[in-house]
PDB file of N, CA and C in Angstrom:
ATOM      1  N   UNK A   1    -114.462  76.743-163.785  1.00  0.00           N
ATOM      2  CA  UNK A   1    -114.973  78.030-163.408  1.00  0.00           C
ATOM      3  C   UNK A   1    -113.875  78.822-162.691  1.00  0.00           C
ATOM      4  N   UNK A   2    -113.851  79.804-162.831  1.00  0.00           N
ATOM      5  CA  UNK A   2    -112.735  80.601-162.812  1.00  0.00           C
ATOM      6  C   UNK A   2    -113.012  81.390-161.336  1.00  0.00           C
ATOM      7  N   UNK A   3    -112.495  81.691-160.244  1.00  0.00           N
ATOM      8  CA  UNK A   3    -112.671  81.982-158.534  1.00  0.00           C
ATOM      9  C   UNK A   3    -111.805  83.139-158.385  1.00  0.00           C
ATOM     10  N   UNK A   4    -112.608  84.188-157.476  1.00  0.00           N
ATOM     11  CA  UNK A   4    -111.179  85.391-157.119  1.00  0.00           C
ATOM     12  C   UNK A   4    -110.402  84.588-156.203  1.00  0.00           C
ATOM     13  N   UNK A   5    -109.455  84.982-155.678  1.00  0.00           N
ATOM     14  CA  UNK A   5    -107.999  84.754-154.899  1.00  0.00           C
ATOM     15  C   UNK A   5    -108.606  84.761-153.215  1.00  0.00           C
ATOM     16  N   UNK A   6    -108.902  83.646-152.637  1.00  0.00           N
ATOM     17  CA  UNK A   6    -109.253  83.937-151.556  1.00  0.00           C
ATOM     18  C   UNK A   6    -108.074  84.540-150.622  1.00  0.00           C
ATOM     19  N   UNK A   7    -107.967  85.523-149.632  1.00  0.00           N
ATOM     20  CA  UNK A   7    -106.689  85.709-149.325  1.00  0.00           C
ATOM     21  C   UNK A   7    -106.902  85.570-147.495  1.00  0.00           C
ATOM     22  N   UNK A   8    -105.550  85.129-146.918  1.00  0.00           N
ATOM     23  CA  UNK A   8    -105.751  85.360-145.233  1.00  0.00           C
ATOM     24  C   UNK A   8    -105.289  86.243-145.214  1.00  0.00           C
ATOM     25  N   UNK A   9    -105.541  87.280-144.218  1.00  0.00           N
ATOM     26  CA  UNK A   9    -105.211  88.501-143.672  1.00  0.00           C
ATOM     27  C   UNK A   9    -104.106  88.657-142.728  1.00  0.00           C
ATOM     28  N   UNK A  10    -102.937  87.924-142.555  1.00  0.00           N
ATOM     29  CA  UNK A  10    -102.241  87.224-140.976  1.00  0.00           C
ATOM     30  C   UNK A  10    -101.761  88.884-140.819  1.00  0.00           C
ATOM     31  N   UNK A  11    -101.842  89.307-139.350  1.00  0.00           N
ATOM     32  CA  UNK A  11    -101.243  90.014-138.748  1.00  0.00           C
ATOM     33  C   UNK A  11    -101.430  90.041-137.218  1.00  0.00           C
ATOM     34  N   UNK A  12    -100.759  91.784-136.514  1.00  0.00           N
ATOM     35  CA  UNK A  12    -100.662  91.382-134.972  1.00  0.00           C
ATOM     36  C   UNK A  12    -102.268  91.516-134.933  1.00  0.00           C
ATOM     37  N   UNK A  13    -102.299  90.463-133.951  1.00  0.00           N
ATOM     38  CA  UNK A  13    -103.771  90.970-133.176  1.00  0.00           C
ATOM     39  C   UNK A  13    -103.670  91.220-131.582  1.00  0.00           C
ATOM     40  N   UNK A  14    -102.746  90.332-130.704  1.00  0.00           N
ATOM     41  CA  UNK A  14    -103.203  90.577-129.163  1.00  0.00           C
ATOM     42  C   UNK A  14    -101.594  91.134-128.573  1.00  0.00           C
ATOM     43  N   UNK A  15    -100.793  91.523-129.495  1.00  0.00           N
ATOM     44  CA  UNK A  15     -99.598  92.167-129.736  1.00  0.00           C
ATOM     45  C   UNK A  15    -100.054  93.662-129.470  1.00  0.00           C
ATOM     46  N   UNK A  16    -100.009  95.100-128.453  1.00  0.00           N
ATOM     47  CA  UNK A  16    -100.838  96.541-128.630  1.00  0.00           C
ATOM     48  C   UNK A  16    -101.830  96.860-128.733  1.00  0.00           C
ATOM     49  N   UNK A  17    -102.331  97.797-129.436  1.00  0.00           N
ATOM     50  CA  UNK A  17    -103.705  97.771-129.475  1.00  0.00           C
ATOM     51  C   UNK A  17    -104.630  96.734-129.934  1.00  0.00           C
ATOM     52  N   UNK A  18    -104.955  96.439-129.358  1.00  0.00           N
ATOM     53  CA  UNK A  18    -106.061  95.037-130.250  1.00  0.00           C
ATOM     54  C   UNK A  18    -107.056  96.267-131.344  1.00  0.00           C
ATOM     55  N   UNK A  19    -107.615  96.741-131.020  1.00  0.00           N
ATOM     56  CA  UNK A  19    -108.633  97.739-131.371  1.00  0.00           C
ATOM     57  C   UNK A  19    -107.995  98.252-132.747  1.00  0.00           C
ATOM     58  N   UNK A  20    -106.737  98.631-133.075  1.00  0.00           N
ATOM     59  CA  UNK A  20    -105.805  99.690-133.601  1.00  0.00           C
ATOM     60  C   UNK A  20    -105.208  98.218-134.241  1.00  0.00           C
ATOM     61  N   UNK A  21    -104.959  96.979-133.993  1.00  0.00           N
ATOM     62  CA  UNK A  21    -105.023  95.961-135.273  1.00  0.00           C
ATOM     63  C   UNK A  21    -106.010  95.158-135.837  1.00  0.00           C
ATOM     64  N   UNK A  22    -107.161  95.265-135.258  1.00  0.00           N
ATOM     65  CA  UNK A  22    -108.213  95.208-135.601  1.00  0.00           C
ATOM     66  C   UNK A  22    -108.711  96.489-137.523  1.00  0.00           C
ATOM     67  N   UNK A  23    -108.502  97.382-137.127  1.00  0.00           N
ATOM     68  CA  UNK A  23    -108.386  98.281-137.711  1.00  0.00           C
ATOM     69  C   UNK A  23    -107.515  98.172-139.405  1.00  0.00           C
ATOM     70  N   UNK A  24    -106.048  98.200-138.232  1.00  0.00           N
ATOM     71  CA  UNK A  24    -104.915  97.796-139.896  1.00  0.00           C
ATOM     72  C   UNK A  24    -105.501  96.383-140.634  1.00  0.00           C
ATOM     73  N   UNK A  25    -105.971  95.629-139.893  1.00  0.00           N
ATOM     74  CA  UNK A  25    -106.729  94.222-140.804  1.00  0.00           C
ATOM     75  C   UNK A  25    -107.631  94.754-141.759  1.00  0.00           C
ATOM     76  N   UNK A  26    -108.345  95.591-141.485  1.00  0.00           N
ATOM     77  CA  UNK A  26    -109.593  96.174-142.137  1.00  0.00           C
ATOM     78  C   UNK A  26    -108.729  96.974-143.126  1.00  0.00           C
ATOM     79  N   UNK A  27    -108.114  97.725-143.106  1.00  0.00           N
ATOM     80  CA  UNK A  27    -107.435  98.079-144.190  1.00  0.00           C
ATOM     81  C   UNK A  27    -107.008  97.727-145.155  1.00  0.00           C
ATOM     82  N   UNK A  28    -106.223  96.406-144.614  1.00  0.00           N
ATOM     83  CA  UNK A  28    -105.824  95.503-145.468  1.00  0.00           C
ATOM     84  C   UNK A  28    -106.478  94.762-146.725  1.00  0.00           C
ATOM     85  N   UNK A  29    -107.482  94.538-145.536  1.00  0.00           N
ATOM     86  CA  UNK A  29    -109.005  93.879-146.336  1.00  0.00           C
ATOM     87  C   UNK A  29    -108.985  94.624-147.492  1.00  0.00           C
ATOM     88  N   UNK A  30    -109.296  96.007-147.423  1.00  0.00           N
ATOM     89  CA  UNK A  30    -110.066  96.942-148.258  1.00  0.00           C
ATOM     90  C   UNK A  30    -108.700  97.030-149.682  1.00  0.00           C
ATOM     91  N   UNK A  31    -107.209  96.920-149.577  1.00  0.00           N
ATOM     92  CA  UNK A  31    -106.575  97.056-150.043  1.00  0.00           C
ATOM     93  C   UNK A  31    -106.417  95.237-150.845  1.00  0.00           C
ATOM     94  N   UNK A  32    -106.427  94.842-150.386  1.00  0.00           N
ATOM     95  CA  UNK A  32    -106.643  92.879-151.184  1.00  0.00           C
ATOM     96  C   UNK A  32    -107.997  93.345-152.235  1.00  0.00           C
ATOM     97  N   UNK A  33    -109.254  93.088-151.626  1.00  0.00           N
ATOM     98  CA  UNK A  33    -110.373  93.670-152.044  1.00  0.00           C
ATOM     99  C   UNK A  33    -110.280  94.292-153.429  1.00  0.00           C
ATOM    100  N   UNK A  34    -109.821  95.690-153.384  1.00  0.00           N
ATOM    101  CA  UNK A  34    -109.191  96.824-154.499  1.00  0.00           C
ATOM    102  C   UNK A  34    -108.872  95.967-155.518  1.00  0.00           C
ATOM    103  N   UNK A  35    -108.136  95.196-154.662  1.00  0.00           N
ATOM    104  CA  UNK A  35    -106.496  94.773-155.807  1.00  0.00           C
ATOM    105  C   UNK A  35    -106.917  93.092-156.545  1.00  0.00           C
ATOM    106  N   UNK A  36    -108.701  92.618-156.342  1.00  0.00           N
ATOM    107  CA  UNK A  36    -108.903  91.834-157.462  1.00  0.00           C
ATOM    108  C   UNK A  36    -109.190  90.667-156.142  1.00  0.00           C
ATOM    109  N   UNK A  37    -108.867  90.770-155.206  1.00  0.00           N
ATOM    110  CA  UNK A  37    -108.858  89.481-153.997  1.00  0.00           C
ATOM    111  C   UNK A  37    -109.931  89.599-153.037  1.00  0.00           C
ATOM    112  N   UNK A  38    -110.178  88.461-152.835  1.00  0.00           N
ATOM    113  CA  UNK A  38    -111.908  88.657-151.476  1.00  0.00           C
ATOM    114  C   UNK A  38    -110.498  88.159-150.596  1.00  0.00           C
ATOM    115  N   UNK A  39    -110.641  89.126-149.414  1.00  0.00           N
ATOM    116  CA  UNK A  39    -110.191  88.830-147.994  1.00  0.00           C
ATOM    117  C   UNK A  39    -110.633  88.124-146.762  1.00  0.00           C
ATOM    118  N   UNK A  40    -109.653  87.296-146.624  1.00  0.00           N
ATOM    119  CA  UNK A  40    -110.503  86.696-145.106  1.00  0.00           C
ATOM    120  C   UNK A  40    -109.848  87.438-143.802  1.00  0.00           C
ATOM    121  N   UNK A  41    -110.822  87.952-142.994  1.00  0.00           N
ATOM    122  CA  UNK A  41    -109.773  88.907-141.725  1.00  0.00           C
ATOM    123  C   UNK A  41    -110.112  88.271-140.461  1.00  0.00           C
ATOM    124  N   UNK A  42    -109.168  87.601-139.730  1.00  0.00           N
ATOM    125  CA  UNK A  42    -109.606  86.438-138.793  1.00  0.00           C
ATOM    126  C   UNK A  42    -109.772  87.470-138.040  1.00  0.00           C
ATOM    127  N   UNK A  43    -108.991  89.126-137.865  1.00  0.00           N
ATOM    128  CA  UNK A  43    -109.338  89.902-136.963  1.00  0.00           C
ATOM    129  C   UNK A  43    -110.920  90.254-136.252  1.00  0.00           C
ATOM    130  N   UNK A  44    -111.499  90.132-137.105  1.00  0.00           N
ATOM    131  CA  UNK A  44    -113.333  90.487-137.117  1.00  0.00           C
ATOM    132  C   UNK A  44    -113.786  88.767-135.681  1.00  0.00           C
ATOM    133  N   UNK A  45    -113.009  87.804-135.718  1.00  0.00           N
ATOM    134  CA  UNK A  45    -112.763  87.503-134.543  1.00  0.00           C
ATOM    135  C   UNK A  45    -113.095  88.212-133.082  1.00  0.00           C
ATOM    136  N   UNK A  46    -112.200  89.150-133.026  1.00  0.00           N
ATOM    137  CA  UNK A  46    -112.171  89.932-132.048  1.00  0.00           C
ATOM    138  C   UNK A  46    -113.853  90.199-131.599  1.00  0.00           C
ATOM    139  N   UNK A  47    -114.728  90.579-132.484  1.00  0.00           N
ATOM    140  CA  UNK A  47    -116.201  90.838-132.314  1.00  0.00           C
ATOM    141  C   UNK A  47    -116.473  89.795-131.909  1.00  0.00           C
ATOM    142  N   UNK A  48    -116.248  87.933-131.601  1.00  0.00           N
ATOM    143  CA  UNK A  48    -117.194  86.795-131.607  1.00  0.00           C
ATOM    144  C   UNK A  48    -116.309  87.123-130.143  1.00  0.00           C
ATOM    145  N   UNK A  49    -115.117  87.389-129.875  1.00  0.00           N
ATOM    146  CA  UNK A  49    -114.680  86.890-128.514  1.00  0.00           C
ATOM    147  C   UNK A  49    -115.091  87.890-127.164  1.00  0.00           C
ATOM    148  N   UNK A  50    -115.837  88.964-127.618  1.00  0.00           N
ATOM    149  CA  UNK A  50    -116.142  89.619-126.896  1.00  0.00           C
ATOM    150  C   UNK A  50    -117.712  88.831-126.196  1.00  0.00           C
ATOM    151  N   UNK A  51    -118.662  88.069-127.026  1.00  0.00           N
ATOM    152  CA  UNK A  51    -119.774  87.275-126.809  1.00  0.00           C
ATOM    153  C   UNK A  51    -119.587  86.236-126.187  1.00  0.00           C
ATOM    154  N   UNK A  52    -118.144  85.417-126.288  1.00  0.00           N
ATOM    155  CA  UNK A  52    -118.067  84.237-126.432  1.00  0.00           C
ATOM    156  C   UNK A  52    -116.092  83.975-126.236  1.00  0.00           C
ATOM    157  N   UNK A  53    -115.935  84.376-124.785  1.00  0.00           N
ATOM    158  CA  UNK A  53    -114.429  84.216-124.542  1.00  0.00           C
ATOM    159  C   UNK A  53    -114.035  82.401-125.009  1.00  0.00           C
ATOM    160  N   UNK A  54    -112.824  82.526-125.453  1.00  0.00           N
ATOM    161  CA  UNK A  54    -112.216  81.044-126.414  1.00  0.00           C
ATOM    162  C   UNK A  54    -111.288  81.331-126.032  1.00  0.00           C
ATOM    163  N   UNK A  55    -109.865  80.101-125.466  1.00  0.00           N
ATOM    164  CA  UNK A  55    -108.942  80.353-125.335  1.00  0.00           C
ATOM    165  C   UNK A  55    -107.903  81.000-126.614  1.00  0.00           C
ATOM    166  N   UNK A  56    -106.256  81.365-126.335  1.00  0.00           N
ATOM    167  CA  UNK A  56    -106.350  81.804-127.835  1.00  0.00           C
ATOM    168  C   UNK A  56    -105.640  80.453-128.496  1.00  0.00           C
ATOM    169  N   UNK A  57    -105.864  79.369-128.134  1.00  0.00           N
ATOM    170  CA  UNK A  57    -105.332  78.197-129.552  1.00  0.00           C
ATOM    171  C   UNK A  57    -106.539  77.567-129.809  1.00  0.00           C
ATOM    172  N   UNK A  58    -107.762  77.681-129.119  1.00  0.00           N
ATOM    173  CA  UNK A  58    -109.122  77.861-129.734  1.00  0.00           C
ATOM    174  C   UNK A  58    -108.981  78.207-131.041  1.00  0.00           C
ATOM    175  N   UNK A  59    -108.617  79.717-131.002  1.00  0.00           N
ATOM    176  CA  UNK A  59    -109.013  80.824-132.111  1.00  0.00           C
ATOM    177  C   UNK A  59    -108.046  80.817-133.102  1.00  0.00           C
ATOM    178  N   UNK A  60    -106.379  80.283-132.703  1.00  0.00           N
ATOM    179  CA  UNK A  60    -105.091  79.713-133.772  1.00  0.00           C
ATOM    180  C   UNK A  60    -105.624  78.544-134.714  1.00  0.00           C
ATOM    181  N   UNK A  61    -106.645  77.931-134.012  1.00  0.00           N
ATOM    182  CA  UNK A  61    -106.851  76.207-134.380  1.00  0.00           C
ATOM    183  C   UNK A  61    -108.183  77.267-135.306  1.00  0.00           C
ATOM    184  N   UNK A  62    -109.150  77.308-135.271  1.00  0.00           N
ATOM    185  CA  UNK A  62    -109.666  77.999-136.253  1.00  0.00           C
ATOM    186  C   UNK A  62    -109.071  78.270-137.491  1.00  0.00           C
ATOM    187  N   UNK A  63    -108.369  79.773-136.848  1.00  0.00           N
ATOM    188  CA  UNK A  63    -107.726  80.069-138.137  1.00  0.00           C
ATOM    189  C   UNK A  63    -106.986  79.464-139.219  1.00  0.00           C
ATOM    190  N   UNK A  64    -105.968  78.712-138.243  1.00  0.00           N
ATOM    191  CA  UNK A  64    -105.332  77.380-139.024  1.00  0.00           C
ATOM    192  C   UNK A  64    -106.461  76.493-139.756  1.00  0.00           C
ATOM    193  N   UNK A  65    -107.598  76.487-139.653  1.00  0.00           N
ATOM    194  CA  UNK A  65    -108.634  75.330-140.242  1.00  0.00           C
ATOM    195  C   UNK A  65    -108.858  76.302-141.858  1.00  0.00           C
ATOM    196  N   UNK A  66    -109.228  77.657-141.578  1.00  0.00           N
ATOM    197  CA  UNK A  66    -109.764  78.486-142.861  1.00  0.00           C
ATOM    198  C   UNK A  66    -108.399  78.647-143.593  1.00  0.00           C
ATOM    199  N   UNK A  67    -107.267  78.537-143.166  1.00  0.00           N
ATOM    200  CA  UNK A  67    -106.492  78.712-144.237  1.00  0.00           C
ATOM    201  C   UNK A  67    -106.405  77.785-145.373  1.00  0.00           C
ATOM    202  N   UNK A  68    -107.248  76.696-145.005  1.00  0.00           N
ATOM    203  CA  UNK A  68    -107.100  75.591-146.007  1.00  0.00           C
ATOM    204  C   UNK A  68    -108.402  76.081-147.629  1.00  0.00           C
ATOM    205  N   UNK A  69    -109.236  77.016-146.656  1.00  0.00           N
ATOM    206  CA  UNK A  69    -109.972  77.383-148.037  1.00  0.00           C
ATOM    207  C   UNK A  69    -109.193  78.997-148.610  1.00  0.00           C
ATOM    208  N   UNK A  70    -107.604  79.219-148.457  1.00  0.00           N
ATOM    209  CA  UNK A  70    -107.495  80.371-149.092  1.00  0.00           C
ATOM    210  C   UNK A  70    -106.646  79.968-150.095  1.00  0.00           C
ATOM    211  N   UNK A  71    -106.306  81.357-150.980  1.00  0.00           N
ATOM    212  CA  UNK A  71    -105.247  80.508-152.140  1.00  0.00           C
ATOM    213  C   UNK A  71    -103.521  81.246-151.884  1.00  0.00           C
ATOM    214  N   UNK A  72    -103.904  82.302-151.283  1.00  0.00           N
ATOM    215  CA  UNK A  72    -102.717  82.616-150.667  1.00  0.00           C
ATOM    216  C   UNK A  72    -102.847  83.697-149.262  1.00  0.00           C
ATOM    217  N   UNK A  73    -101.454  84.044-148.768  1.00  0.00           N
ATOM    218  CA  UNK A  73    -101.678  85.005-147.368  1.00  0.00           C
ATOM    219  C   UNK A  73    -100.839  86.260-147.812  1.00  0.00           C
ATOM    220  N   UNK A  74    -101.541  87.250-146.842  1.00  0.00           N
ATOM    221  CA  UNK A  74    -100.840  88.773-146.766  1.00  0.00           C
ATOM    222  C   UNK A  74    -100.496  89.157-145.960  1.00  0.00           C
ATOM    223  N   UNK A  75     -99.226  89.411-145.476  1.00  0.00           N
ATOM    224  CA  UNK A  75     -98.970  89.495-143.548  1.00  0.00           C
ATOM    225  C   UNK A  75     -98.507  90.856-144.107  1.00  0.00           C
ATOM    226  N   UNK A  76     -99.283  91.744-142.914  1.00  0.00           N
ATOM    227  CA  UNK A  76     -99.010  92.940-142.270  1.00  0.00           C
ATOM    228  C   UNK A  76     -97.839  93.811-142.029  1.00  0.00           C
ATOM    229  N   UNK A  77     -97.156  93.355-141.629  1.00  0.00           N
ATOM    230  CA  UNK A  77     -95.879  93.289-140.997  1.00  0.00           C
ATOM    231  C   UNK A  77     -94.588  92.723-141.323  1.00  0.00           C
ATOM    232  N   UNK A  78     -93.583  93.281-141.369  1.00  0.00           N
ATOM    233  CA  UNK A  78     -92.264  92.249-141.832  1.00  0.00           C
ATOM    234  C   UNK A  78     -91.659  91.594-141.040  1.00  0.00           C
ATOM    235  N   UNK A  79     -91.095  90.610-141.623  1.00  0.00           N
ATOM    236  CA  UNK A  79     -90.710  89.210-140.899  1.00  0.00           C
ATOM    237  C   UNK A  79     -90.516  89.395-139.420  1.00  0.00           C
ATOM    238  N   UNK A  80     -89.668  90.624-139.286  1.00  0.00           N
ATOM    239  CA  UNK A  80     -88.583  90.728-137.651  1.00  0.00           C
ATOM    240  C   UNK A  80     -89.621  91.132-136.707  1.00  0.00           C
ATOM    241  N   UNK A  81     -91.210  91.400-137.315  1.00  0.00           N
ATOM    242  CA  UNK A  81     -92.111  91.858-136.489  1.00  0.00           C
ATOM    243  C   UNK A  81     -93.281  90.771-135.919  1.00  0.00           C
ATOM    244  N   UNK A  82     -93.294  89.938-136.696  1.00  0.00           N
ATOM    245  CA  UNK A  82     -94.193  88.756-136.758  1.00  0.00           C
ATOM    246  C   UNK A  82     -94.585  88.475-135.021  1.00  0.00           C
ATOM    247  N   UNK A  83     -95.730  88.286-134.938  1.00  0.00           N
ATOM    248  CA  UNK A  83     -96.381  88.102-133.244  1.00  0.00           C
ATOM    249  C   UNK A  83     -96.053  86.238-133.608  1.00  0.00           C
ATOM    250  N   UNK A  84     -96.337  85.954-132.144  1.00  0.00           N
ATOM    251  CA  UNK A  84     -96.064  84.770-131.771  1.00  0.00           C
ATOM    252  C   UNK A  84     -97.402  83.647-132.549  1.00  0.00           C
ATOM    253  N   UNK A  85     -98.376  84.274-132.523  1.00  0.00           N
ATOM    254  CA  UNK A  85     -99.346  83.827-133.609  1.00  0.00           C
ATOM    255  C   UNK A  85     -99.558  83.918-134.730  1.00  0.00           C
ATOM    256  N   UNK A  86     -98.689  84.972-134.914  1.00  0.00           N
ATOM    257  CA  UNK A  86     -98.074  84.946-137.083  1.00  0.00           C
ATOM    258  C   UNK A  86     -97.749  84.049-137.441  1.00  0.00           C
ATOM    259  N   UNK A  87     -96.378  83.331-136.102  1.00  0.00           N
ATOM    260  CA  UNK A  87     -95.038  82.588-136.784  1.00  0.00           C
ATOM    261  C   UNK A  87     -96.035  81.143-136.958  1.00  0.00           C
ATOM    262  N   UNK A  88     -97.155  81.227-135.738  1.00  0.00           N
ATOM    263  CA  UNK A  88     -97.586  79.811-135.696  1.00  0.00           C
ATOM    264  C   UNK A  88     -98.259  79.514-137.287  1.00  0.00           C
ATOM    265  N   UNK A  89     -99.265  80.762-137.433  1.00  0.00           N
ATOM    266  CA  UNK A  89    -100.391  80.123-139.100  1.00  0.00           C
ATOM    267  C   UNK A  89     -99.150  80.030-139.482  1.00  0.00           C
ATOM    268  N   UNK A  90     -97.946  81.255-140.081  1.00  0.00           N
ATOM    269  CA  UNK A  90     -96.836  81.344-141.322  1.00  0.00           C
ATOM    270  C   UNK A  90     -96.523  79.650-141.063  1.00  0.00           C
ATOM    271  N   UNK A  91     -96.138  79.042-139.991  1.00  0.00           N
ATOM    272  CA  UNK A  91     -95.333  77.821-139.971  1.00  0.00           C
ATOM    273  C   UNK A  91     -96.366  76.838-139.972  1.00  0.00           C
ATOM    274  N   UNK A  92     -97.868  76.870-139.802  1.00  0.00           N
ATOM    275  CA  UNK A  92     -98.763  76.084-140.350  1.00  0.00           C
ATOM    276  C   UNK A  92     -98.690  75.813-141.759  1.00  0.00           C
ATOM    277  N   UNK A  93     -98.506  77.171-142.521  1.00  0.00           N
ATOM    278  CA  UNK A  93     -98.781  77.055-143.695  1.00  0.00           C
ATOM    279  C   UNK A  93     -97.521  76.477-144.762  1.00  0.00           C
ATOM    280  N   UNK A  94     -96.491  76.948-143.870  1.00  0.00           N
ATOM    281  CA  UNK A  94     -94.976  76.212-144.333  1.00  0.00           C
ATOM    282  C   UNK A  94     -95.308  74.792-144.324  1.00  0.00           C
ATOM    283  N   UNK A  95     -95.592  74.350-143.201  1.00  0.00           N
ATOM    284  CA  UNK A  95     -95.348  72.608-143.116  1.00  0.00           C
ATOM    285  C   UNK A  95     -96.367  71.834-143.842  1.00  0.00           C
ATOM    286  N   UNK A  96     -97.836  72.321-143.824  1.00  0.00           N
ATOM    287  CA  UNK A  96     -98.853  71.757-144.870  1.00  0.00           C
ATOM    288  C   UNK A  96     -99.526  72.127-145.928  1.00  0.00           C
ATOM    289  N   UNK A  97     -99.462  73.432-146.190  1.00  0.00           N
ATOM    290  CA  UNK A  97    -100.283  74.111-147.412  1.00  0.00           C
ATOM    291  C   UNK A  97     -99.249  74.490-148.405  1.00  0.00           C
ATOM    292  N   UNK A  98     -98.330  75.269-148.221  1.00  0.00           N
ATOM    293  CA  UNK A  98     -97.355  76.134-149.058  1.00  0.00           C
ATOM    294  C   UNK A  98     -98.398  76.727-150.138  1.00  0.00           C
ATOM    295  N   UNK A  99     -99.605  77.599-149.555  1.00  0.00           N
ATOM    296  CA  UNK A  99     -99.659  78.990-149.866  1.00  0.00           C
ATOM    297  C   UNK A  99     -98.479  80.172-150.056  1.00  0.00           C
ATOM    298  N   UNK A 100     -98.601  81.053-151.202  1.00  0.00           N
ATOM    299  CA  UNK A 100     -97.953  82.150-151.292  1.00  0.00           C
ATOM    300  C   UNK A 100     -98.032  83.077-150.365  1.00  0.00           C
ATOM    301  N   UNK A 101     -96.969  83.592-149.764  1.00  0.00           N
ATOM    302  CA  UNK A 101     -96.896  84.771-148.924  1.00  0.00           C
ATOM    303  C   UNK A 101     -96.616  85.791-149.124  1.00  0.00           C
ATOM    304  N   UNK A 102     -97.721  87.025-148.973  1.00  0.00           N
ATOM    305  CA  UNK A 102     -97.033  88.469-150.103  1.00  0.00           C
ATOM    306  C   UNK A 102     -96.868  89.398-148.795  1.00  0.00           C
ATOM    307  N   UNK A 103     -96.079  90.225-148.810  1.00  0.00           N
ATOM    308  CA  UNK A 103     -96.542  91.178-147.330  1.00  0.00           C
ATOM    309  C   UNK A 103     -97.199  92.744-148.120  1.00  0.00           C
ATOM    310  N   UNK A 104     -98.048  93.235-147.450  1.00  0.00           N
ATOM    311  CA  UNK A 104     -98.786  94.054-147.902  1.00  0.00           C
ATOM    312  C   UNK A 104     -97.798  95.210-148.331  1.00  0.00           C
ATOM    313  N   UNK A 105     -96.938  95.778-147.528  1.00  0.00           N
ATOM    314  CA  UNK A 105     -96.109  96.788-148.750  1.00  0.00           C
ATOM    315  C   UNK A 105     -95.715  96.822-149.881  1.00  0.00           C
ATOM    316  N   UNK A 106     -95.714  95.069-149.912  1.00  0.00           N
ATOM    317  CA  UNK A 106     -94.985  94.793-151.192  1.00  0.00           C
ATOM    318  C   UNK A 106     -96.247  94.783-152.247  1.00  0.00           C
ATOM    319  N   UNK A 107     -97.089  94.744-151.386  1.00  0.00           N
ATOM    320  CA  UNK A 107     -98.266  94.398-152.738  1.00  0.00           C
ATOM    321  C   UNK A 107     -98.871  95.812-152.541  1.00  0.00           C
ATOM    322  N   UNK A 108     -98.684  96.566-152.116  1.00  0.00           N
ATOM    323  CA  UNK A 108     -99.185  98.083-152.100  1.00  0.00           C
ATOM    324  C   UNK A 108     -98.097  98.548-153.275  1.00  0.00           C
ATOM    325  N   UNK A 109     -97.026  98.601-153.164  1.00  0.00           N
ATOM    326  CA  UNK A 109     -95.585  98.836-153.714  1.00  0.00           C
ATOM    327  C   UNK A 109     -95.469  98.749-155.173  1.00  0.00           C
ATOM    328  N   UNK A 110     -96.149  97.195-155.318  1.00  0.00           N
ATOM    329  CA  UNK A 110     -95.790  96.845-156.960  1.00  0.00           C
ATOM    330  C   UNK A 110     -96.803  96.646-157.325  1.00  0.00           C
ATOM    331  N   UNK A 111     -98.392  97.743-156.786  1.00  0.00           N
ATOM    332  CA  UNK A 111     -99.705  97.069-157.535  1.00  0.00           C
ATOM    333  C   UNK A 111    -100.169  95.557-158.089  1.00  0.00           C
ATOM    334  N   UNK A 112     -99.513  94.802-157.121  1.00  0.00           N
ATOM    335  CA  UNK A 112    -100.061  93.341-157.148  1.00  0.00           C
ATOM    336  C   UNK A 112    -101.415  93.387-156.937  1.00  0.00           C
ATOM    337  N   UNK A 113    -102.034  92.215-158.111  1.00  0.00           N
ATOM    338  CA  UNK A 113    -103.446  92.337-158.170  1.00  0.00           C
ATOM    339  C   UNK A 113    -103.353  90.836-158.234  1.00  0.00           C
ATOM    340  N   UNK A 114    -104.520  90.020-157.542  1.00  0.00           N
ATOM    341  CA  UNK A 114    -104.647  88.858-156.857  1.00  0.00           C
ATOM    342  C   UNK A 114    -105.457  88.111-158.649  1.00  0.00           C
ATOM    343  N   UNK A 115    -104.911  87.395-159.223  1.00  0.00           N
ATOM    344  CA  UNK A 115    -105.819  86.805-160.466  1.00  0.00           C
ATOM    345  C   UNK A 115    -106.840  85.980-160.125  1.00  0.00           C
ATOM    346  N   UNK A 116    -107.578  86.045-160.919  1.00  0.00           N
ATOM    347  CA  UNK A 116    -108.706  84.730-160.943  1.00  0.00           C
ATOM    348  C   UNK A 116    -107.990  83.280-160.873  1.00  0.00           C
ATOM    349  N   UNK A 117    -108.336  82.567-160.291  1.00  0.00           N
ATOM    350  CA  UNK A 117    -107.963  81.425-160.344  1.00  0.00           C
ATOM    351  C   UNK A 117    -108.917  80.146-160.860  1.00  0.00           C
ATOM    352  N   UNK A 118    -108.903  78.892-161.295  1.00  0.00           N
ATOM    353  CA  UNK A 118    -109.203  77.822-161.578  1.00  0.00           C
ATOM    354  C   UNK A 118    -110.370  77.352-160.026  1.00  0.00           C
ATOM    355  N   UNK A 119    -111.317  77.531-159.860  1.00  0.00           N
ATOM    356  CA  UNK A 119    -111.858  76.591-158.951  1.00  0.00           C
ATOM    357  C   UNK A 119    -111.415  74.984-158.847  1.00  0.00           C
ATOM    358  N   UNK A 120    -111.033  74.373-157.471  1.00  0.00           N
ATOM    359  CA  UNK A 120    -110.149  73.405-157.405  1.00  0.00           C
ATOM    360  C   UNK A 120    -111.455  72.460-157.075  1.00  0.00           C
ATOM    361  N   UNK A 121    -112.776  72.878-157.138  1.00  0.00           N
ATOM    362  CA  UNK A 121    -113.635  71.461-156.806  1.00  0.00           C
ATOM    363  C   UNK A 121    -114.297  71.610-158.076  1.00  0.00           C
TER     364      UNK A 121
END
């Protein structure tokens, strides 16, 4: 059975405005989405921690857990910008998954569209 592209959303979150990257996540979303991919936006986070304060490797250790159900990631931002919790999922995903990493200009840029994939169960 054939699955859209689950995608992670990695960008800044507690890097400036939280509110205002909260936001660019949602964008993002909507731009994966467009482009053939269901998005996962750990940003929407931000709404559970306002109910329910978690330290933040609580909320790293999470995220790091859902990346195992995506098929690839879209970071926000280019490399020289990466928050200290980018480098951690990016280097989660280096050392155990080796998911694809696209950065969103580039997939705004060259109309990258996320394919159907093979369901792996």
């Amino acid at each position: 059975m054939k699955v859209k592209q689950r995608v992670y959303i990695c960008g800044p979150y507690s890097n400036g405005d939280q509110s205002r990257n909260v936001n660019s996540a949602l964008l993002a979303g909507n731009i994966v989405l467009a482009q053939g991919g269901i998005p996962f936006i750990p940003h929407l986070f931000h709404f559970w921690h306002f109910i329910d304060q978690k330290p933040k490797q609580d909320w790293l250790y999470i995220d790091k857990q859902m990346l195992h159900a995506m098929h690839s990631i879209v970071t926000l931002v280019s490399e020289n910008s990466y928050t200290e919790g980018m480098h951690e999922e990016l280097n989660y995903n280096e050392d155990f998954l080796h998911l694809p990493v696209y950065n969103l200009s580039k997939v705004v840029r060259d109309n990258f569209m996320f394919v159907e994939m093979e369901d792996e169960r």
